[in-house]
C-alpha atoms as a PDB file:
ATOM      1  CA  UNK A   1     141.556 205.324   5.212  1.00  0.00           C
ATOM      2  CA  UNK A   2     138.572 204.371   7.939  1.00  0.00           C
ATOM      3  CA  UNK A   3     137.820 201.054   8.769  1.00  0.00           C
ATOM      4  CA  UNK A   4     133.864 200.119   8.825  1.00  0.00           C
ATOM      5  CA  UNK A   5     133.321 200.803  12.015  1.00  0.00           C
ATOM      6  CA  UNK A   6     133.975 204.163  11.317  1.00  0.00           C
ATOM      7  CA  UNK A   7     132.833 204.356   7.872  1.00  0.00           C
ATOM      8  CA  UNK A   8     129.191 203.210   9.227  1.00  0.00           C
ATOM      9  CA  UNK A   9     129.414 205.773  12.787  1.00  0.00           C
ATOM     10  CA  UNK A  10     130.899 208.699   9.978  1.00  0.00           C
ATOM     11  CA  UNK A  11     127.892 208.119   7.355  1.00  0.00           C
ATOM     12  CA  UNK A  12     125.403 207.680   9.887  1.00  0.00           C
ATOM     13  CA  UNK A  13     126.705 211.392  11.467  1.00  0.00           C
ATOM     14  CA  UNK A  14     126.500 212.681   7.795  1.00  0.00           C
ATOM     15  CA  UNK A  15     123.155 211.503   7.238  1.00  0.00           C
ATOM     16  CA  UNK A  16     121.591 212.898  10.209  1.00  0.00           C
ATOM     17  CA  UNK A  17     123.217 215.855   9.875  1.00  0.00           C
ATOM     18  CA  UNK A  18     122.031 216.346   6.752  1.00  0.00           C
ATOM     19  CA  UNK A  19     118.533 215.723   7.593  1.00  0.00           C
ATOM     20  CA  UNK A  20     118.551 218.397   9.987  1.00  0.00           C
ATOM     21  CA  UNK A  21     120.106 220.735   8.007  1.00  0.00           C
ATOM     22  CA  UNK A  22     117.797 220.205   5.089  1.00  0.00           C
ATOM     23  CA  UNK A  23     114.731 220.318   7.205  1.00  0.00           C
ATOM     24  CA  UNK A  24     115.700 224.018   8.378  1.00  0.00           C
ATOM     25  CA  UNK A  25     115.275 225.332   5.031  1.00  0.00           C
ATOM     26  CA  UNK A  26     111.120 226.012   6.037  1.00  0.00           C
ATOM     27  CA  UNK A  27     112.321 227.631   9.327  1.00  0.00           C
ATOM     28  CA  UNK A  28     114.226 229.899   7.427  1.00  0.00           C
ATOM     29  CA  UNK A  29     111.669 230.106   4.686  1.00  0.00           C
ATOM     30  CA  UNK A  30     109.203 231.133   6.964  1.00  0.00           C
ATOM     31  CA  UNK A  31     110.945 233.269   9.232  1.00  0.00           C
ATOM     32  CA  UNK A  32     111.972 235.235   5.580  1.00  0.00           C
ATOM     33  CA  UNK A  33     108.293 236.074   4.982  1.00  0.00           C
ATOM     34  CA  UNK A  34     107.664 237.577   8.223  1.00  0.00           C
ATOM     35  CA  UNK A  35     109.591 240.730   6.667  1.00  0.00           C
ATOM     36  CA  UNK A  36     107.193 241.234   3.661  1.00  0.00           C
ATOM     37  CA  UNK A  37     109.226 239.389   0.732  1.00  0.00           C
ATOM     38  CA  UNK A  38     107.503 236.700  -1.450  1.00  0.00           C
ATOM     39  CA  UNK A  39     108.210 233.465  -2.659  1.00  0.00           C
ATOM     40  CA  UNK A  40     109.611 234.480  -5.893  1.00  0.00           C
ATOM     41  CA  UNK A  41     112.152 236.918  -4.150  1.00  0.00           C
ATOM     42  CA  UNK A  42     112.925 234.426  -1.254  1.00  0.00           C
ATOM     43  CA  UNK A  43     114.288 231.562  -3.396  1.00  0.00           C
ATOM     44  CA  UNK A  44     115.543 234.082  -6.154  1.00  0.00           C
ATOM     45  CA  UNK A  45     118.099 234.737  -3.361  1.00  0.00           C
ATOM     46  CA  UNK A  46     118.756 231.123  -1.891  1.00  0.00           C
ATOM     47  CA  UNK A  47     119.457 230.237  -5.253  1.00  0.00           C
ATOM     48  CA  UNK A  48     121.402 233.149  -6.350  1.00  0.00           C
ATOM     49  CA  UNK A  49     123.589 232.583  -3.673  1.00  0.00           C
ATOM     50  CA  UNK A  50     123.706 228.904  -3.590  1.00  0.00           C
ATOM     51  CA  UNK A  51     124.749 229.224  -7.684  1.00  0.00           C
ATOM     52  CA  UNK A  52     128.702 229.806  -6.806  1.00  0.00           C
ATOM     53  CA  UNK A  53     128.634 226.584  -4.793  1.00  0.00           C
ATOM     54  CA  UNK A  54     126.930 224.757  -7.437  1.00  0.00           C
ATOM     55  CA  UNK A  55     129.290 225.819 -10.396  1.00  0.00           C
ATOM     56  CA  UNK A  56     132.234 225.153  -8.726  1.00  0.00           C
ATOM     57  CA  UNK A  57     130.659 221.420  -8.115  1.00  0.00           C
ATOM     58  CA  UNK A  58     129.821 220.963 -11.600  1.00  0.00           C
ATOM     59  CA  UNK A  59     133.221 221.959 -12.639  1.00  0.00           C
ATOM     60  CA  UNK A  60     135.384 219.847 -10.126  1.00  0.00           C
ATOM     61  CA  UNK A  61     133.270 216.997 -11.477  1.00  0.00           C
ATOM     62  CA  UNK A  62     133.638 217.616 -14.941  1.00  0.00           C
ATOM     63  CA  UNK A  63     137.488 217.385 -14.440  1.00  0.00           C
ATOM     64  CA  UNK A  64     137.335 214.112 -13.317  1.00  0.00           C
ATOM     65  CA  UNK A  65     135.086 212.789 -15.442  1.00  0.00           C
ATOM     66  CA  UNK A  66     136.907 214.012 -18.325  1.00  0.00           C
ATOM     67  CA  UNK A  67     140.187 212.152 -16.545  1.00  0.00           C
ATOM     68  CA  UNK A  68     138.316 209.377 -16.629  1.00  0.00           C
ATOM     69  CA  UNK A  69     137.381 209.815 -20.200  1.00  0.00           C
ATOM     70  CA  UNK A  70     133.067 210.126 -19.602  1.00  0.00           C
ATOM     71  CA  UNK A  71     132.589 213.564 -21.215  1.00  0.00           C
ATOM     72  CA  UNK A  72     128.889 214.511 -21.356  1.00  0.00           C
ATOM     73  CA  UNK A  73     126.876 214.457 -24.702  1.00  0.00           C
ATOM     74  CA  UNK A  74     124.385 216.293 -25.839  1.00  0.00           C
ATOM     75  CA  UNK A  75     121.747 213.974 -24.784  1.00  0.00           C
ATOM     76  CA  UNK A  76     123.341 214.213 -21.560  1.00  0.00           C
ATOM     77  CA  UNK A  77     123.350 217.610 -21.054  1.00  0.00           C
ATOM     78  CA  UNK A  78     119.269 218.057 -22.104  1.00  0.00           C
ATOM     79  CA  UNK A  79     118.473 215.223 -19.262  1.00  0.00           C
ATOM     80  CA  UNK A  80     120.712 217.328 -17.261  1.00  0.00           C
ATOM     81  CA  UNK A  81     118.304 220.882 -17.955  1.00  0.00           C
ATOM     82  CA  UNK A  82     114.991 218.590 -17.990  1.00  0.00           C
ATOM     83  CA  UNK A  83     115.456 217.229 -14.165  1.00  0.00           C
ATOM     84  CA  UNK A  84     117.366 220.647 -12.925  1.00  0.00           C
ATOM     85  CA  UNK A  85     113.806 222.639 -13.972  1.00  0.00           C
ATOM     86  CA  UNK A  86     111.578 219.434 -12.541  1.00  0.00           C
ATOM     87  CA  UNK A  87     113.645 218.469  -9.628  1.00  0.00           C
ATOM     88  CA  UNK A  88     114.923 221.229  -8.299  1.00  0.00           C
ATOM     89  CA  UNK A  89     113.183 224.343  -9.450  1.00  0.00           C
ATOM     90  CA  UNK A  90     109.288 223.423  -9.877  1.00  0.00           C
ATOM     91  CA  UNK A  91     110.281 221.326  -6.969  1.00  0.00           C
ATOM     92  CA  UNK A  92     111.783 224.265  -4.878  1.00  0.00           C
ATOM     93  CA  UNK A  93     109.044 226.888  -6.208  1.00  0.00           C
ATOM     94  CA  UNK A  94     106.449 225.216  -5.690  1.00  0.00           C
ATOM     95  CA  UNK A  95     107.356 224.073  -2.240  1.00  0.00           C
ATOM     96  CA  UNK A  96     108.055 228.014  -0.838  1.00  0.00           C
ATOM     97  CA  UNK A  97     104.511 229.125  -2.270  1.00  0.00           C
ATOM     98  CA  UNK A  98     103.388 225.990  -0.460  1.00  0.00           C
ATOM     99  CA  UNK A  99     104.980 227.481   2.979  1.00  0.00           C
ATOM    100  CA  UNK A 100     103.458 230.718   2.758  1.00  0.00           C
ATOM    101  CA  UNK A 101     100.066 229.134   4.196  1.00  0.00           C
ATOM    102  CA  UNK A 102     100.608 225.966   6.051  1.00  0.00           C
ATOM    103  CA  UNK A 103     103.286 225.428   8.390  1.00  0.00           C
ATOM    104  CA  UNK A 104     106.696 223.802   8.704  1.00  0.00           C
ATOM    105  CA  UNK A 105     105.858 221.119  10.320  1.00  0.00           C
ATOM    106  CA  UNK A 106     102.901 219.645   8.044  1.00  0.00           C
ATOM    107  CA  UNK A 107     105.148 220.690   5.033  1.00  0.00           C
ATOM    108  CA  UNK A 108     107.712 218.809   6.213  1.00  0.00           C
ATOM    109  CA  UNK A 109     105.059 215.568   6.714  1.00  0.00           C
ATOM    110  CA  UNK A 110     103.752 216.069   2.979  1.00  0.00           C
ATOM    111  CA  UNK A 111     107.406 216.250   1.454  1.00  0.00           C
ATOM    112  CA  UNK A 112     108.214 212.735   3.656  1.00  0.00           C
ATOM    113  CA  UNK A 113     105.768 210.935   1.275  1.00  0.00           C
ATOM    114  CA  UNK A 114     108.359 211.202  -1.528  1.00  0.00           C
ATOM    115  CA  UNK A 115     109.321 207.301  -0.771  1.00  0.00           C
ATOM    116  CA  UNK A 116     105.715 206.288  -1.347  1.00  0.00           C
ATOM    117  CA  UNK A 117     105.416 208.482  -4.419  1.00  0.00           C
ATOM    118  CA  UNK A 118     107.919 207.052  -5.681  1.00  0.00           C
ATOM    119  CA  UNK A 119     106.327 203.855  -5.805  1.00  0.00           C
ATOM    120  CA  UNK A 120     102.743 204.889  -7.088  1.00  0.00           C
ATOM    121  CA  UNK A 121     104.537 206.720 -10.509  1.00  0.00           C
ATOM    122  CA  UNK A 122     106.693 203.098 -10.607  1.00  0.00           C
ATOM    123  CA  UNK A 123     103.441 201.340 -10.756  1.00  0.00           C
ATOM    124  CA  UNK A 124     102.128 204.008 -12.959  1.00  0.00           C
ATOM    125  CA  UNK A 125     104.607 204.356 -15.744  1.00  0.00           C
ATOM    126  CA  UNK A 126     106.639 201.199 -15.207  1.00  0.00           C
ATOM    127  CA  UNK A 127     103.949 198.559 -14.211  1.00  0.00           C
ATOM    128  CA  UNK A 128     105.803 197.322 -11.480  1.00  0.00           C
ATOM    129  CA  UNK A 129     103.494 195.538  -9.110  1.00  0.00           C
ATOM    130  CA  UNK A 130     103.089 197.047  -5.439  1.00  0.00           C
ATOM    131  CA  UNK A 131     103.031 194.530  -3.274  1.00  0.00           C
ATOM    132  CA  UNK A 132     100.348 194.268   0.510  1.00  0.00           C
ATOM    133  CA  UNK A 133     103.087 195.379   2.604  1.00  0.00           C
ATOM    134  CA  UNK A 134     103.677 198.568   0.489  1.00  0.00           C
ATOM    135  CA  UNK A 135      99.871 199.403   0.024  1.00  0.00           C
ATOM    136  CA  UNK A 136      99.616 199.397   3.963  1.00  0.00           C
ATOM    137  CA  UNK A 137     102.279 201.439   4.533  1.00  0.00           C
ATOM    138  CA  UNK A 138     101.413 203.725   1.970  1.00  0.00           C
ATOM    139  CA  UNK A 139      97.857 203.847   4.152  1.00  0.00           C
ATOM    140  CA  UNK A 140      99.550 204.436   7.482  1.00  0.00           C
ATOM    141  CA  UNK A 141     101.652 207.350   5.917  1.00  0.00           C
ATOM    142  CA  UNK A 142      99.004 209.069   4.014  1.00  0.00           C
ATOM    143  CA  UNK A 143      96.661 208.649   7.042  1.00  0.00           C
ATOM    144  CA  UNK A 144      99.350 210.711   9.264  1.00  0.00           C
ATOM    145  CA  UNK A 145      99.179 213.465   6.798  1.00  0.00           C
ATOM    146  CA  UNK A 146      95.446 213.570   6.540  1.00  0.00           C
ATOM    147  CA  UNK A 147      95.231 213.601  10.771  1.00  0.00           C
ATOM    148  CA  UNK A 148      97.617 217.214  10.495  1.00  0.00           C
ATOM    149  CA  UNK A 149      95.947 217.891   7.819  1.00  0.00           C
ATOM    150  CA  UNK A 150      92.557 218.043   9.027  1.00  0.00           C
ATOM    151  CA  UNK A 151      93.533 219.560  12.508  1.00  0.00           C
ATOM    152  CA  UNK A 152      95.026 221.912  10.723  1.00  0.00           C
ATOM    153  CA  UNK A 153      92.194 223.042   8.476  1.00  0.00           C
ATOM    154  CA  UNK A 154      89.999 223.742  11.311  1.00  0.00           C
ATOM    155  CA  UNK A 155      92.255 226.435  12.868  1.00  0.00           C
ATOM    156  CA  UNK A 156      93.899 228.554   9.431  1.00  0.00           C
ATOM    157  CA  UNK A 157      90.967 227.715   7.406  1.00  0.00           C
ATOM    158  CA  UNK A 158      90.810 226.976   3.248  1.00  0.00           C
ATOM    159  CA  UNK A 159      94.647 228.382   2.807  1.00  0.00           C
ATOM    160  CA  UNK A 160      95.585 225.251   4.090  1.00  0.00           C
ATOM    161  CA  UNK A 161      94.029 223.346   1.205  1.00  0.00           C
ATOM    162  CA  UNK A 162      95.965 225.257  -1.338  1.00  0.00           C
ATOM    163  CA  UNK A 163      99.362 225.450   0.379  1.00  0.00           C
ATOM    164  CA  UNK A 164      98.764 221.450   1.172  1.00  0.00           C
ATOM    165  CA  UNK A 165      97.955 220.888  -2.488  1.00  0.00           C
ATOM    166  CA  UNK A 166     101.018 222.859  -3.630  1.00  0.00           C
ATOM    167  CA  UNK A 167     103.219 221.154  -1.205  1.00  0.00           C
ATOM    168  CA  UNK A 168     102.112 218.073  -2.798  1.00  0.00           C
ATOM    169  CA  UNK A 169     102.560 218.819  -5.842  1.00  0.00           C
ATOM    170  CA  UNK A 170     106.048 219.730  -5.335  1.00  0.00           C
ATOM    171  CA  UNK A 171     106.706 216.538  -3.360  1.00  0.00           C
ATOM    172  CA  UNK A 172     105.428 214.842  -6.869  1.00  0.00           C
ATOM    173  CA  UNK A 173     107.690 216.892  -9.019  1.00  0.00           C
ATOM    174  CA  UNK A 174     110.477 215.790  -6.889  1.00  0.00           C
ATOM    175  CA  UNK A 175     109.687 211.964  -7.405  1.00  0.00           C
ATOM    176  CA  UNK A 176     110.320 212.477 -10.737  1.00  0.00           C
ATOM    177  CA  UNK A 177     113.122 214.229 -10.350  1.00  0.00           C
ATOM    178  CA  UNK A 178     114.355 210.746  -8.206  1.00  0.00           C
ATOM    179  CA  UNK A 179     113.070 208.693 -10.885  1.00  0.00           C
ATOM    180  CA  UNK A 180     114.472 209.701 -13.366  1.00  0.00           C
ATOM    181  CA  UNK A 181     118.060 210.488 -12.025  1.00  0.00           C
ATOM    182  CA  UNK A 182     117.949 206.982 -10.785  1.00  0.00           C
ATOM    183  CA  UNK A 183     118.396 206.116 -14.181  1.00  0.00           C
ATOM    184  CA  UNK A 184     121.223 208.453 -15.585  1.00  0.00           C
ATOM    185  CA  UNK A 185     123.244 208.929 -12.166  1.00  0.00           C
ATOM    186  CA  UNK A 186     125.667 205.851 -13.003  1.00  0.00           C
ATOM    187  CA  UNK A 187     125.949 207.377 -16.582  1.00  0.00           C
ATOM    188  CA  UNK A 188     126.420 210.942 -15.584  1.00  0.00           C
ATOM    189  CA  UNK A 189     127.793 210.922 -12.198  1.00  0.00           C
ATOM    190  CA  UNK A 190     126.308 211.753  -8.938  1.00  0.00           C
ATOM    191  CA  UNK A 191     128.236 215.389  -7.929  1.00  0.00           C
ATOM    192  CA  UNK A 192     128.006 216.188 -11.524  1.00  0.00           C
ATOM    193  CA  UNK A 193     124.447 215.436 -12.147  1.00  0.00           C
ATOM    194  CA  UNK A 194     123.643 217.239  -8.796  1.00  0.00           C
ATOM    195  CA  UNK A 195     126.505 220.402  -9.537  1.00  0.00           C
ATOM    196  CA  UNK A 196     125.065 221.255 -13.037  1.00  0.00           C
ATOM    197  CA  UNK A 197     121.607 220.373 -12.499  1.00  0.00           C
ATOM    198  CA  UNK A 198     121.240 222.705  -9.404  1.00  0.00           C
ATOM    199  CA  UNK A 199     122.775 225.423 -11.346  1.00  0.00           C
ATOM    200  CA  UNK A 200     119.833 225.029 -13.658  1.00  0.00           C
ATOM    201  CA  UNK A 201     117.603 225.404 -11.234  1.00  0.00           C
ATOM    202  CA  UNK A 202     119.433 228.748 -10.290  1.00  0.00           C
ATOM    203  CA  UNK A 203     119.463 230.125 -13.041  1.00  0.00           C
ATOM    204  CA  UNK A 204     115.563 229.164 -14.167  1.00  0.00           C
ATOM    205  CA  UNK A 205     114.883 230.851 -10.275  1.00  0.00           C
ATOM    206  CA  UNK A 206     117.322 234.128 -10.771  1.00  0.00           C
ATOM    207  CA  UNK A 207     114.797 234.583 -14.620  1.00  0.00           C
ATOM    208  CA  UNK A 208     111.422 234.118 -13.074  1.00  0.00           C
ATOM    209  CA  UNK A 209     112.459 237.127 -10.717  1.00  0.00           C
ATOM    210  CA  UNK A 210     113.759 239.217 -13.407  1.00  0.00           C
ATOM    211  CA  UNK A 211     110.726 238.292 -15.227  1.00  0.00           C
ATOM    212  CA  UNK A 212     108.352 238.011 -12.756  1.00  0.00           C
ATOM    213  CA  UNK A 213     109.270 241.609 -10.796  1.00  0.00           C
ATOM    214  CA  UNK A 214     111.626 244.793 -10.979  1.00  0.00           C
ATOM    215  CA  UNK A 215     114.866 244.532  -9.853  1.00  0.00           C
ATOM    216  CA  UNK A 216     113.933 247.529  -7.057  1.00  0.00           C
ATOM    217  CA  UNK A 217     111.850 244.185  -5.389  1.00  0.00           C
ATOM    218  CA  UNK A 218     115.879 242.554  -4.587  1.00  0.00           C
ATOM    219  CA  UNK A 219     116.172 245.997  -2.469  1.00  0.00           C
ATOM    220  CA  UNK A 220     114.968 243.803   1.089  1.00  0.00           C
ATOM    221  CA  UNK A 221     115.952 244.163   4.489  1.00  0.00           C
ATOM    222  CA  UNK A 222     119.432 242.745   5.913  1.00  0.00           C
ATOM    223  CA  UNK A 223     118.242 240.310   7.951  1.00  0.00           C
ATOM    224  CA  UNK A 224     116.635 238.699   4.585  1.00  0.00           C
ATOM    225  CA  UNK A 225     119.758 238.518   3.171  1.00  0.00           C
ATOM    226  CA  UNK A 226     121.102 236.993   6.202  1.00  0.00           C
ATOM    227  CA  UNK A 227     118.590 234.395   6.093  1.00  0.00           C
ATOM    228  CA  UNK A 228     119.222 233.638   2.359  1.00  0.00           C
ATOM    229  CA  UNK A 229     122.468 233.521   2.710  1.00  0.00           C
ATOM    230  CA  UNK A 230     122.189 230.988   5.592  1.00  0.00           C
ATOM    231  CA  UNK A 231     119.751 228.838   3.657  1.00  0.00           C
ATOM    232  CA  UNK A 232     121.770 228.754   0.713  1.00  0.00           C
ATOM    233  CA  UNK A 233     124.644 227.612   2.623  1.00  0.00           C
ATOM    234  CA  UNK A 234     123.484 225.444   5.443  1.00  0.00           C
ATOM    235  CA  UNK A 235     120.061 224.236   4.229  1.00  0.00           C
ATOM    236  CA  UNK A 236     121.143 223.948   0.276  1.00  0.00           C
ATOM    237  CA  UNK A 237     124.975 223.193  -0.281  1.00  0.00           C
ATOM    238  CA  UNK A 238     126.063 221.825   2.791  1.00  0.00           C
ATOM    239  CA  UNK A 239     123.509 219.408   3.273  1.00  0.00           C
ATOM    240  CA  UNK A 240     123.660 217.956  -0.343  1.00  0.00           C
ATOM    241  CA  UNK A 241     127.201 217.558   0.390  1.00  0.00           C
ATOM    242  CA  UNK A 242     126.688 215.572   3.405  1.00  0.00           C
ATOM    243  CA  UNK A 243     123.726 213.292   1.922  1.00  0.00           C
ATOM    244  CA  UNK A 244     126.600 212.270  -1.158  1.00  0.00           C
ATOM    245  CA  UNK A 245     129.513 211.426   1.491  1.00  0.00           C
ATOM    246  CA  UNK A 246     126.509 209.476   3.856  1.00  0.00           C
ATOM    247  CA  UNK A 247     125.619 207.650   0.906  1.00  0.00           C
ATOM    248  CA  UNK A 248     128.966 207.209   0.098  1.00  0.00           C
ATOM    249  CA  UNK A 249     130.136 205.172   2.898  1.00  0.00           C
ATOM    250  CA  UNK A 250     126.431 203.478   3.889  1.00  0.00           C
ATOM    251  CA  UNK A 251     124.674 203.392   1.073  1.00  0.00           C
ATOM    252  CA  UNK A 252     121.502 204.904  -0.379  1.00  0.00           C
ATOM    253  CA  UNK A 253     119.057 202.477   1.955  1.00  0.00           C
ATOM    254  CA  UNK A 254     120.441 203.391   5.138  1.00  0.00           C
ATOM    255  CA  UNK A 255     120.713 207.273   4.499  1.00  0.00           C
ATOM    256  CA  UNK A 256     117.080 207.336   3.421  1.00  0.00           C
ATOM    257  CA  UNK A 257     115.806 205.955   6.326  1.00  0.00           C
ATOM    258  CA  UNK A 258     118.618 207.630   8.935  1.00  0.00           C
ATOM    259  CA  UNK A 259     117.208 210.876   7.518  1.00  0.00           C
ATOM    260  CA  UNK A 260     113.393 209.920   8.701  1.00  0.00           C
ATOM    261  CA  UNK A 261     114.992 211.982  11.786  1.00  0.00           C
ATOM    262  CA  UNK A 262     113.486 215.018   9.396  1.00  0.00           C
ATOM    263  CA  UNK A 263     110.553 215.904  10.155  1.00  0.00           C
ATOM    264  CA  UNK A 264     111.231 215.562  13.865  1.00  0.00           C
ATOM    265  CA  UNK A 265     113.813 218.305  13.508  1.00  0.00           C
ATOM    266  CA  UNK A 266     111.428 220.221  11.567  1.00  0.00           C
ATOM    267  CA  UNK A 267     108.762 220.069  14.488  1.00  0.00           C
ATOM    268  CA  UNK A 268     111.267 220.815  16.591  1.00  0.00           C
ATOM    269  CA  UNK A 269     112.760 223.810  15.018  1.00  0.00           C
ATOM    270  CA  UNK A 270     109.035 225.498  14.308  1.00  0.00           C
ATOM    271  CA  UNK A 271     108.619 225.259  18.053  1.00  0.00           C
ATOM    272  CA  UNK A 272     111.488 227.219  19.171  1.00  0.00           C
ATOM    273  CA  UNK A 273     111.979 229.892  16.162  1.00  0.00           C
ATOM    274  CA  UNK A 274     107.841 230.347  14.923  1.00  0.00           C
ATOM    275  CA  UNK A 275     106.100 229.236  18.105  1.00  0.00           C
ATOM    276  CA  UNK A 276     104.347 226.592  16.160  1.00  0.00           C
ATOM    277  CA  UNK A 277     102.170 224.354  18.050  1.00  0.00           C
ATOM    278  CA  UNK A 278     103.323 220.978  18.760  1.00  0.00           C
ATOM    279  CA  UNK A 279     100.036 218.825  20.208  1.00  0.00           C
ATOM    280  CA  UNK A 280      98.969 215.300  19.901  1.00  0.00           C
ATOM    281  CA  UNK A 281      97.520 215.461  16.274  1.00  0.00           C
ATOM    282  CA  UNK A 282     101.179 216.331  15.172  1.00  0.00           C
ATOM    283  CA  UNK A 283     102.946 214.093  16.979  1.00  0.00           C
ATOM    284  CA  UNK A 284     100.503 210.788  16.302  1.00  0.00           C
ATOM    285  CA  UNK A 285     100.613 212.579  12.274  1.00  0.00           C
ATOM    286  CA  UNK A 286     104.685 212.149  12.627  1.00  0.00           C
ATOM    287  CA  UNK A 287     104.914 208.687  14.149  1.00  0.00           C
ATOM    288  CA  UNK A 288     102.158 207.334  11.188  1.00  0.00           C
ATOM    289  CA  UNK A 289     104.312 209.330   8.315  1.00  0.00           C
ATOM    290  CA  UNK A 290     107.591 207.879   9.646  1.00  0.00           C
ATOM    291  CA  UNK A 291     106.328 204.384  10.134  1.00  0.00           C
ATOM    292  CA  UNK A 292     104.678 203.862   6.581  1.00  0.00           C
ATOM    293  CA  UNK A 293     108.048 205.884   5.252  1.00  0.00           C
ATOM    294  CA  UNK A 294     110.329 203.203   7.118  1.00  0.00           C
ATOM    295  CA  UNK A 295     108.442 200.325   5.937  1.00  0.00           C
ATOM    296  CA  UNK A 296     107.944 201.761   2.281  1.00  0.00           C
ATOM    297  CA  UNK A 297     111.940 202.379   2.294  1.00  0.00           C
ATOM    298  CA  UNK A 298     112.945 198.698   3.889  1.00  0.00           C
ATOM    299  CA  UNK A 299     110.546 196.524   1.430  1.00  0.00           C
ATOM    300  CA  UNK A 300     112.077 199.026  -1.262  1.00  0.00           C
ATOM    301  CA  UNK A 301     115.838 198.293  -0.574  1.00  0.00           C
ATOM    302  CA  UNK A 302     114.854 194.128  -0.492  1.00  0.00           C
END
């Protein structure tokens, strides 16, 4: 058994680690299409790799639940297809179209507004009252992403506008997706919820290709398999894994905000493997997205 101490120095490891790992999923993305594959093919493989991983999860967690007497219903099971297509493939898709015309490092910025998403579709559908603090740091976030945004936009041009806009829209999708597992995770289980709902996503990514383009178009080059394989494992699986334990032993709070460490591994990473620029715009663009995110997440766990 660990003591606190090490409970709170193990979770905090977890949750940066993590972060990291999570935020190298657009390094790999990227460096995927620089050997001629598309979106559809890219995360047709991540996922049809990462499906193993996911099954076995869903399975280990249906055993226990079923020791514990909390089999799922049919109700259960239709939540469980409804947030695995919004959450995680919309989510996913819409994210690796996204990254095919603005880089990492502003992707990574646009995803980090999640928190204050969150809040707006709260106020939205719930009518729960957003409070000055949360409106300014809402402002201070969204004004990070705007300073990228706009630097940005004057060196690719209008592609940026449409892989920003589909960025965002997959950062909404995934607010949903947090929404509304908030709500059935204590019924449903957290490893369960994630194993089986991930596996929908899979499988909904594994049909679009099918659909979508001939099975020659899976024929790619090793080192895309390589990559896919690597994303699957440590920018999918492993990360999720690590984000349950954190949580685990410091709570939901204190990974959310230990995990701000992101986007800075994201810059960091599209330095040294794309040669991405890293200049004053992006770094005052972090330090406004991480401040409104922090403030957003610490009036949120009060």
């Amino acid at each position: 058994m660990l003591d606190n101490r090490q409970r709170i120095v193990s979770g905090l490891i977890l949750a940066s680690a993590g972060a990291i790992a999570f935020s190298g999923k657009a390094i790999i993305v990227k460096l995927s299409y620089r050997y001629g594959v598309d979106a559809v093919t890219v995360i047709m493989l991540r996922m049809l790799l990462a499906l193993p991983f996911f099954i076995v999860m869903g399975f280990w967690s249906e055993r226990q639940a079923h020791a514990r007497a909390n089999p799922l219903h049919r109700a259960d099971w239709l939540r469980i297809v409804g947030l695995g297509f919004v959450g995680y493939y919309l989510s996913s898709y819409l994210d690796f179209l996204g990254l095919q015309y603005i880089t990492a490092s502003l992707e990574r910025l646009i995803l980090y507004l999640n928190p204050t998403l969150v809040v707006v579709l709260s106020w939205l559908l719930y009518k729960k009252p957003i409070n000055a603090m949360r409106m300014v740091a809402m402002a201070v976030s969204y004004s990070g992403v705007l300073l990228v945004f706009a630097h940005e936009l004057t060196l690719a041009g209008d592609n940026v506008v449409l892989g920003g806009a589909l960025v965002f829209a997959s950062a909404l999708s995934y607010a949903f997706y947090l929404m509304l597992s908030g709500q059935w995770v204590q019924r449903i289980g957290s490893i369960r919820l994630v194993g089986w709902a991930t596996s929908v996503a899979c499988v909904c990514c594994i049909a679009q290709f099918v659909v979508l383009r001939p099975l020659a178009a899976a024929l790619v080059q090793p080192e895309v398999w390589q990559l896919a394989a690597l994303n699957a494992v440590a920018c999918t699986v492993a990360p999720v894994l690590m984000v349950m334990l954190a949580i685990e032993r410091i709570g939901a709070g204190l990974t959310a905000q230990t995990g701000m460490i992101g986007p800075m591994a994201t810059i960091g990473m599209g330095v040294i493997f794309l040669g991405e620029p890293l200049n004053v715009w992006i770094g005052v663009g972090t330090a406004l997205v991480l401040g409104g995110v922090f403030i957003v997440s610490k009036y949120g766990a009060k």
